[in-house]
N, C-alpha and C. Protein backbone atom coordinates (compact mmCIF):
# COMPACT_ATOMS: atom_id res chain seq x y z
N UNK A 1 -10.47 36.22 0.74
CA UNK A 1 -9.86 35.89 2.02
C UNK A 1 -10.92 35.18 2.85
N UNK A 2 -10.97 33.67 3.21
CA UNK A 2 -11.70 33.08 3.85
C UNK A 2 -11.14 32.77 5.46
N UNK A 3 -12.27 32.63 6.09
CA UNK A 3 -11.43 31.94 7.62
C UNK A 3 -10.91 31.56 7.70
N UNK A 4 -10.79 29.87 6.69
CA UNK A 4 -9.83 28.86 6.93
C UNK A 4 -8.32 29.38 6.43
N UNK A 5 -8.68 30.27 5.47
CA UNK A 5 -6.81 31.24 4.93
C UNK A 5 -6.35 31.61 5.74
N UNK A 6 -7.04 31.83 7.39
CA UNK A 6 -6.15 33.10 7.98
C UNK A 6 -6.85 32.61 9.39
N UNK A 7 -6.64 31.26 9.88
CA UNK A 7 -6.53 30.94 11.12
C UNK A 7 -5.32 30.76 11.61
N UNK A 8 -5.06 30.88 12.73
CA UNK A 8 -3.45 30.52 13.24
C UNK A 8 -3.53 29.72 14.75
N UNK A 9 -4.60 29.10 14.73
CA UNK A 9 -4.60 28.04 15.88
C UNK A 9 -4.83 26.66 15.15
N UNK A 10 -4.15 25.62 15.71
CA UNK A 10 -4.44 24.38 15.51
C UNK A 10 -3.57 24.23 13.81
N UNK A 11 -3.91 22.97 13.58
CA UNK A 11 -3.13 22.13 12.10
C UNK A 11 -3.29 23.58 10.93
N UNK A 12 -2.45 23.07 10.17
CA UNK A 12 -2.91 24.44 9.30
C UNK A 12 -3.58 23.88 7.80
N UNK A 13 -5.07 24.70 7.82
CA UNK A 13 -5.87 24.07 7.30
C UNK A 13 -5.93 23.61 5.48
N UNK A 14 -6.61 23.39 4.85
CA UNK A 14 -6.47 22.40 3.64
C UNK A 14 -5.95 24.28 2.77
N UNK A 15 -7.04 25.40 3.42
CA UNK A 15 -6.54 26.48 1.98
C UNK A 15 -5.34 27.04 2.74
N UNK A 16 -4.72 26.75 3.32
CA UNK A 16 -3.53 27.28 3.99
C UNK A 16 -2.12 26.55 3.19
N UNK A 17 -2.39 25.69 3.57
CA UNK A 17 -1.59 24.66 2.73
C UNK A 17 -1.54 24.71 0.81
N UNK A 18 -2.75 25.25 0.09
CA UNK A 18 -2.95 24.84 -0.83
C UNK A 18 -2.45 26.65 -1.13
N UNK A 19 -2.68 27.65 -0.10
CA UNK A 19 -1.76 29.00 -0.39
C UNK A 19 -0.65 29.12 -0.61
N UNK A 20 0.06 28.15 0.46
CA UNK A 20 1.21 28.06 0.98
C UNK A 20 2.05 27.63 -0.24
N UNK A 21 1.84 26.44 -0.57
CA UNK A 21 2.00 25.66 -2.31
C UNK A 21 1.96 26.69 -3.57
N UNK A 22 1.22 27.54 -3.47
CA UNK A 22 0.78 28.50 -4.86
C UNK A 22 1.35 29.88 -4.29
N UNK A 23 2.12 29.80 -3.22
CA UNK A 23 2.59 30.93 -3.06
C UNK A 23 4.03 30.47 -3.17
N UNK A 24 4.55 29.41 -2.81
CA UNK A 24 6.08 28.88 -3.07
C UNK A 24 5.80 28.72 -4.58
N UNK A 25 5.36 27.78 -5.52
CA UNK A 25 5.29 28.19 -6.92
C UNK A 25 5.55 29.16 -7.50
N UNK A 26 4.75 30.22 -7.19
CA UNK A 26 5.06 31.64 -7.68
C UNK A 26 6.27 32.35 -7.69
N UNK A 27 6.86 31.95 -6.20
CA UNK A 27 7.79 32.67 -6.11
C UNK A 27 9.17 32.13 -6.43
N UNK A 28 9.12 30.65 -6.87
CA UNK A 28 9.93 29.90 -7.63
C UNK A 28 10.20 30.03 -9.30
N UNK A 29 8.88 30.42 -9.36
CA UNK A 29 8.93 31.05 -11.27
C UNK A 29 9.68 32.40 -11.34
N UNK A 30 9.10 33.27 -10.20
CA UNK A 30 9.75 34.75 -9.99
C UNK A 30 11.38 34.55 -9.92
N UNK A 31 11.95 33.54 -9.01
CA UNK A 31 13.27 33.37 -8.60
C UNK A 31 13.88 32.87 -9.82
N UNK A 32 13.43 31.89 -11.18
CA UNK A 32 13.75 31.45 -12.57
C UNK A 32 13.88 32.29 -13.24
N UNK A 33 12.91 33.22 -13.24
CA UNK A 33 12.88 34.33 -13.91
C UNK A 33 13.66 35.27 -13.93
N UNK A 34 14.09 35.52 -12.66
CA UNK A 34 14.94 36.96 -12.56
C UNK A 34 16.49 36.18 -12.82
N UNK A 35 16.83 34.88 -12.78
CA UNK A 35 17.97 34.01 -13.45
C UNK A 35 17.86 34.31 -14.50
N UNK A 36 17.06 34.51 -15.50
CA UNK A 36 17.22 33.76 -17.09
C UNK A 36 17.55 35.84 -17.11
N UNK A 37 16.49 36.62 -16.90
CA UNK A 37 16.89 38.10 -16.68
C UNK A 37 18.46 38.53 -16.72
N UNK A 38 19.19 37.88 -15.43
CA UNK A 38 20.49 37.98 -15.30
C UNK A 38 21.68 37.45 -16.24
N UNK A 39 21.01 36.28 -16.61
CA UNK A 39 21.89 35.44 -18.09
C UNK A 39 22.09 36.05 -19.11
N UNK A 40 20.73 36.42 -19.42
CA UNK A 40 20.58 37.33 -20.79
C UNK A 40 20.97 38.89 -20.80
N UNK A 41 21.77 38.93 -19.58
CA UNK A 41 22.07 40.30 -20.29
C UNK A 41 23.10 40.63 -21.06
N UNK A 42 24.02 39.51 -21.47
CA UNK A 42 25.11 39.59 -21.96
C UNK A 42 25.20 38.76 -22.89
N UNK A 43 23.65 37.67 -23.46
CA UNK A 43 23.13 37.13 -24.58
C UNK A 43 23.04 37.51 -26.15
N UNK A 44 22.96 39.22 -25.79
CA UNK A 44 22.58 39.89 -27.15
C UNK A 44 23.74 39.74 -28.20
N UNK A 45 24.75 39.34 -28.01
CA UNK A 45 25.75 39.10 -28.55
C UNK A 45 26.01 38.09 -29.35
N UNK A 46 25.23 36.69 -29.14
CA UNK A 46 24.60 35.63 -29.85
C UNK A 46 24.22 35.38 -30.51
N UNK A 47 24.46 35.17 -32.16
CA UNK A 47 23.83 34.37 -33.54
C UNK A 47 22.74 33.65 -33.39
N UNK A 48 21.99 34.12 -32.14
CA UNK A 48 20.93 33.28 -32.18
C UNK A 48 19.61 33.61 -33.56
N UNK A 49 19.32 34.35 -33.75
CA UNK A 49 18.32 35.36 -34.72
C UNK A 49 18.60 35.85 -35.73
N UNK A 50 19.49 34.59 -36.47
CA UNK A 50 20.00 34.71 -37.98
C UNK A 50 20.44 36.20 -38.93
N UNK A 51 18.99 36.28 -39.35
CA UNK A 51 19.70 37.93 -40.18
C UNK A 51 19.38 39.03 -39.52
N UNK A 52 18.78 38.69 -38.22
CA UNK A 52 18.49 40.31 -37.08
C UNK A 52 20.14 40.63 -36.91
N UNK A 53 19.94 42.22 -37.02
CA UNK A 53 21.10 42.87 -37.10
C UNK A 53 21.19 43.28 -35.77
N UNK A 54 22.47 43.28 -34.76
CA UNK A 54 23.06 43.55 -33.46
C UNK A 54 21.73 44.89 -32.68
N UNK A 55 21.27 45.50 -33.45
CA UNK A 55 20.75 46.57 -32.84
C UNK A 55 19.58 46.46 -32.55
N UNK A 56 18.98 45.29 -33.48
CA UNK A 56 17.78 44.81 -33.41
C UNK A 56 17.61 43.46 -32.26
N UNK A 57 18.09 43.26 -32.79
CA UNK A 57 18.44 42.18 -31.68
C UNK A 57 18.50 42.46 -29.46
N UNK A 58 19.22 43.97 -29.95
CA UNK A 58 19.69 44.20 -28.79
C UNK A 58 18.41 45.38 -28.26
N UNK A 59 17.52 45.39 -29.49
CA UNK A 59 16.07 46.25 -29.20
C UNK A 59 15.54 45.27 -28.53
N UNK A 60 15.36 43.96 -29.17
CA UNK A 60 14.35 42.69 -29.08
C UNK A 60 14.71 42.14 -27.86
N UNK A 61 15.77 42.45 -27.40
CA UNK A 61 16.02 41.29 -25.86
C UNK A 61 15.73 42.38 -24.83
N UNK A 62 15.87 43.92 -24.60
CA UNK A 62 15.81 44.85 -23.98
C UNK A 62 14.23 45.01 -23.83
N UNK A 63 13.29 44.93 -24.76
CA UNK A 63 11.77 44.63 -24.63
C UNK A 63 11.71 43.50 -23.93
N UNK A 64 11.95 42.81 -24.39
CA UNK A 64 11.30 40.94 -23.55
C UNK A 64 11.95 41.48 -22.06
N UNK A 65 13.04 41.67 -22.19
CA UNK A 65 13.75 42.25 -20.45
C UNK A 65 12.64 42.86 -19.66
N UNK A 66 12.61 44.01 -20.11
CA UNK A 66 11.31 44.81 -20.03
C UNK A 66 10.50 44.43 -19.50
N UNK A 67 9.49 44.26 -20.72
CA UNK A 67 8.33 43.33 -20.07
C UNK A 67 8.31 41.94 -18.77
N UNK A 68 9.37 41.09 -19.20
CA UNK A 68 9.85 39.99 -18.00
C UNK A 68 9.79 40.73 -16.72
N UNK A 69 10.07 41.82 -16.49
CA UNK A 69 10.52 42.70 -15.33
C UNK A 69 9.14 43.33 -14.86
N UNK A 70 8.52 43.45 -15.43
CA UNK A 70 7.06 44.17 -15.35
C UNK A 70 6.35 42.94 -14.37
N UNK A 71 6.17 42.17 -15.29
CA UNK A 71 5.45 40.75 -15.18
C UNK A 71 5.88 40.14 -13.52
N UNK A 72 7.24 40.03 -13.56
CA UNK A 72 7.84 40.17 -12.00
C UNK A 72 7.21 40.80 -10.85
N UNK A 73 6.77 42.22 -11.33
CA UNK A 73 6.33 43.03 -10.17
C UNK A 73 5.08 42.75 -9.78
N UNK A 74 4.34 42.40 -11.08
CA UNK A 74 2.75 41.43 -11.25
C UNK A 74 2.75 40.50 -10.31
N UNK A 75 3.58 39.59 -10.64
CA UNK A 75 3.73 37.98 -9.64
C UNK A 75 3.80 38.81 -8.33
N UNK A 76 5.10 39.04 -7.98
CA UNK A 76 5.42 39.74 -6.56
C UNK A 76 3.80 40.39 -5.96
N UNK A 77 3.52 40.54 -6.87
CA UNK A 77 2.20 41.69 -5.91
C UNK A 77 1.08 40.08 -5.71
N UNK A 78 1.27 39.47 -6.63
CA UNK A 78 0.13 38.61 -6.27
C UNK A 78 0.69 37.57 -5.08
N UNK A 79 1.62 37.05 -5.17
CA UNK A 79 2.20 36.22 -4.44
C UNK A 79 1.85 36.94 -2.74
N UNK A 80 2.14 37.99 -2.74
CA UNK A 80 1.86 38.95 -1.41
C UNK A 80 0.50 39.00 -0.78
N UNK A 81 -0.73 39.22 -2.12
CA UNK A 81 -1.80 38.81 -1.85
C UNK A 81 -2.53 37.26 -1.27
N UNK A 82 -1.33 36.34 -1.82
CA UNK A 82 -1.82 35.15 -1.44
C UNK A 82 -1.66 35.10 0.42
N UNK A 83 -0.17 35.66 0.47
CA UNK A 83 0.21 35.27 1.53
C UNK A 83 -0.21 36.29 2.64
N UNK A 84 -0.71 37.23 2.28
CA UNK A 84 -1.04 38.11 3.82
C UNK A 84 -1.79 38.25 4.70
N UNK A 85 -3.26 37.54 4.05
CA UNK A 85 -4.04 36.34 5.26
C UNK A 85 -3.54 36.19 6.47
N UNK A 86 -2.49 34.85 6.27
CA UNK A 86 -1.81 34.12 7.17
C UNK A 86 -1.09 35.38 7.85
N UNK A 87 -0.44 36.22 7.30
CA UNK A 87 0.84 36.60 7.78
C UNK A 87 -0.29 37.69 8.73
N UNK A 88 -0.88 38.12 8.34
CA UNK A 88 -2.00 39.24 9.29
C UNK A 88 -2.80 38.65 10.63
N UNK A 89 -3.23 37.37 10.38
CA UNK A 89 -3.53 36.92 11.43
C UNK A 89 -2.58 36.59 12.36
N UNK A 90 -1.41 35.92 11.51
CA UNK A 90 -0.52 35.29 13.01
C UNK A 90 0.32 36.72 13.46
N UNK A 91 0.49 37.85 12.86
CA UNK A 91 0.92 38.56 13.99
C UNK A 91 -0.32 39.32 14.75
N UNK A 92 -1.40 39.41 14.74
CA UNK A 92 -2.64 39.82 15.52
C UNK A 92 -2.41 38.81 16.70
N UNK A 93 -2.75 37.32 16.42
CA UNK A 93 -2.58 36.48 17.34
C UNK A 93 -1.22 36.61 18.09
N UNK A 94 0.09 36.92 17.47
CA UNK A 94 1.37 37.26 18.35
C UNK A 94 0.74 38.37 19.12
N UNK A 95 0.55 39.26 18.38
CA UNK A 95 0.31 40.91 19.30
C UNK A 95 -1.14 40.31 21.04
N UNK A 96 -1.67 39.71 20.31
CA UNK A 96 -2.84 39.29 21.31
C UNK A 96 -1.95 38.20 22.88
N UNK A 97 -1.03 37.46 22.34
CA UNK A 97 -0.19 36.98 23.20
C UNK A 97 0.50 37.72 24.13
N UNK A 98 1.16 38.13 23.53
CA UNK A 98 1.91 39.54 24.22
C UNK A 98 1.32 40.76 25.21
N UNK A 99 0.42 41.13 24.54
CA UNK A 99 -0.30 41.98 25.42
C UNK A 99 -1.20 40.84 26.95
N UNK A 100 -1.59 39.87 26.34
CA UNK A 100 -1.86 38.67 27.48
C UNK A 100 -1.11 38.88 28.87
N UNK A 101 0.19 38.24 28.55
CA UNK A 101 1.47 38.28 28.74
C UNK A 101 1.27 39.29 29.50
N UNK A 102 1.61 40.46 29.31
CA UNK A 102 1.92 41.70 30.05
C UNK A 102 0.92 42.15 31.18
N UNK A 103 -0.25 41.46 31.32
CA UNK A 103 -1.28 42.00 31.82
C UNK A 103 -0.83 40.52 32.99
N UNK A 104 -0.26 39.91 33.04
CA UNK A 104 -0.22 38.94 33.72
C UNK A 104 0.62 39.31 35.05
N UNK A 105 0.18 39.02 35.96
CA UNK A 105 0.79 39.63 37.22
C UNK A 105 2.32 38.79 37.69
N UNK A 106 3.22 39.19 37.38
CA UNK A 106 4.63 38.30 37.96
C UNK A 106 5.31 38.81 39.49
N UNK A 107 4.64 39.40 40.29
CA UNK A 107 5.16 40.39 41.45
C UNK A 107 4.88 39.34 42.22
N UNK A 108 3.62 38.42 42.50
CA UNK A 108 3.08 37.66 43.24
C UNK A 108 4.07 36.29 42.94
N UNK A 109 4.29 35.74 43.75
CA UNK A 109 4.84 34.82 43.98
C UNK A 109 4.17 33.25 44.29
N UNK A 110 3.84 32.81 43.09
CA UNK A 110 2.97 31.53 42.97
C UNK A 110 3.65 30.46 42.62
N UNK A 111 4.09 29.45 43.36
CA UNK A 111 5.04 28.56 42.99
C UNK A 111 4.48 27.48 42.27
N UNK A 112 2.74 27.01 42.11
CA UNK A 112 2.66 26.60 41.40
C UNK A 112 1.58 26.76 40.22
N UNK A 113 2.11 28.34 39.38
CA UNK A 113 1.52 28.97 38.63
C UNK A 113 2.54 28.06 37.43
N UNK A 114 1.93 28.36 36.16
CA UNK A 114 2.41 27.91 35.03
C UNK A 114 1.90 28.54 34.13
N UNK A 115 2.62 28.62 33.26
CA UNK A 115 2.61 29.72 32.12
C UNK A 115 1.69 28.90 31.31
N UNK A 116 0.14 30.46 31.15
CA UNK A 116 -0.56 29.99 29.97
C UNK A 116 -0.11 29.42 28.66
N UNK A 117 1.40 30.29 28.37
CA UNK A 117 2.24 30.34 26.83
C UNK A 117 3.05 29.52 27.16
């Protein structure tokens, strides 16, 4: 986790962007994945695997399921890691606004005050 991952003022910087990219990737393979998951569950039924017999077959797609599903929770956890940098700083910086905000006196009557935010 570097500075430039987890600033939230100004342009958003080159590893923000290059997170941002490898964290939509990820979670685009995850979103393919859990498709082909959903297709195949009603695949085993398919001549695909010549002389594998129905039970074997229906062993062999229930493993790959399996595992596919594992592998899922893998991505998911990393994808989370990419992204919680960003997501930790900008609500610190929200929370830091807010509390700003509140400490700000509105009773007084300044007509030409203007909002820091």
């Amino acid at each position: 986790h570097t500075a430039a991952a987890s600033q939230t003022s100004g342009n958003a910087s080159n590893a923000q962007v290059f997170n941002a990219s490898l964290y939509n990737a990820i979670m685009k393979v995850s979103a393919d994945a859990v498709a082909v998951v959903g297709n195949q569950a009603g695949a085993a039924a398919t001549p695909a695997f010549g002389s594998w017999s129905d039970a074997e077959l229906e062993d062999s797609m229930n493993s790959a399921m399996q595992l596919l599903k594992e592998q899922l929770v893998d991505m998911e956890s990393v994808a989370n890691g990419i992204i919680r940098p960003i997501l930790t700083s900008a609500t610190k910086y929200i929370e830091k606004l807010i509390l700003k905000m509140h400490k700000e006196d509105f009773n007084k009557p300044d007509l030409n005050r203007t909002s820091a935010y």
